[in-house]
Protein backbone atom coordinates (compact mmCIF):
# COMPACT_ATOMS: atom_id res chain seq x y z
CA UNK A 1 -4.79 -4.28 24.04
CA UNK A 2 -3.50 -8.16 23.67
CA UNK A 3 -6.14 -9.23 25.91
CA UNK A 4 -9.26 -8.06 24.82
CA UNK A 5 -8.17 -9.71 21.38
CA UNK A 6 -8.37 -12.91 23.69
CA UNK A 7 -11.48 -12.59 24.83
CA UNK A 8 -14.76 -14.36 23.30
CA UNK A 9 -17.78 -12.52 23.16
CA UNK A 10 -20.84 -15.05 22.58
CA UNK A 11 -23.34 -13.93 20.05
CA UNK A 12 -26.98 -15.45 19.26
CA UNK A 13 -27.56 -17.41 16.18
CA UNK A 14 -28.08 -15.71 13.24
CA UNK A 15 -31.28 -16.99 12.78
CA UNK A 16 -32.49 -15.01 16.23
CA UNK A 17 -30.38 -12.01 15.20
CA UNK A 18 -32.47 -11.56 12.11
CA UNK A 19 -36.07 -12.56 14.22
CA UNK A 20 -34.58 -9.38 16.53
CA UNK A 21 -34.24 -7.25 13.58
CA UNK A 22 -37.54 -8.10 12.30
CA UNK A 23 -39.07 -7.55 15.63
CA UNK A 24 -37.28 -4.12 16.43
CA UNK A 25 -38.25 -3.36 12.40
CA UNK A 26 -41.60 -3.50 12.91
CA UNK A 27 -41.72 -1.84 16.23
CA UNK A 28 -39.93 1.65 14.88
CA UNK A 29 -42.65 1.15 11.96
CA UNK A 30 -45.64 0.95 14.38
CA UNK A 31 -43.54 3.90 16.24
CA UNK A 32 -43.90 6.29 13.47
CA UNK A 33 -47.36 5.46 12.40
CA UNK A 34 -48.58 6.51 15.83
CA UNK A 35 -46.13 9.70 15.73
CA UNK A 36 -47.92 10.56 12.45
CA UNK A 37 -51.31 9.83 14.11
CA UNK A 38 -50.69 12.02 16.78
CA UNK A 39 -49.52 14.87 14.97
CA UNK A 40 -52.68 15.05 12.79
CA UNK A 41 -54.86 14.42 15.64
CA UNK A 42 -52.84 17.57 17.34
CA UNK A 43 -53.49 19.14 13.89
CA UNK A 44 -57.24 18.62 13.72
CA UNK A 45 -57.55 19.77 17.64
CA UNK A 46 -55.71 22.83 16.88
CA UNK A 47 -58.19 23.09 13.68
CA UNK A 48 -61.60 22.35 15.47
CA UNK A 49 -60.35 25.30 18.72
CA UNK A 50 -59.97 28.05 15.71
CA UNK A 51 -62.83 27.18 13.98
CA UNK A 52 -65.23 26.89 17.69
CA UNK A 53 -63.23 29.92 19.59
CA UNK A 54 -62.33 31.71 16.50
């Protein structure tokens, strides 16, 4: 356990850390606009069959 106290893990700036965050941010946001897209375009599919094939 001594060494891995000894050894140095390198991080990014925190400057690019939070330009990351921001990036990955507005990724899961665009993610879950298209999930909620594609579950009312599944809903108004499923809609449109009933209402043409009864």
């Amino acid at each position: 356990m001594g060494r891995l106290r000894e050894i140095s893990i390198p991080l990014p700036p925190l400057s690019l850390q939070a330009a990351f965050a921001e990036q990955a941010n507005r990724l899961d946001a665009l993610a879950r606009a298209l999930d909620a897209a594609a579950a009312k375009a599944d809903s108004m599919a499923a809609a449109l069959s009933a209402e043409v094939f009864g």
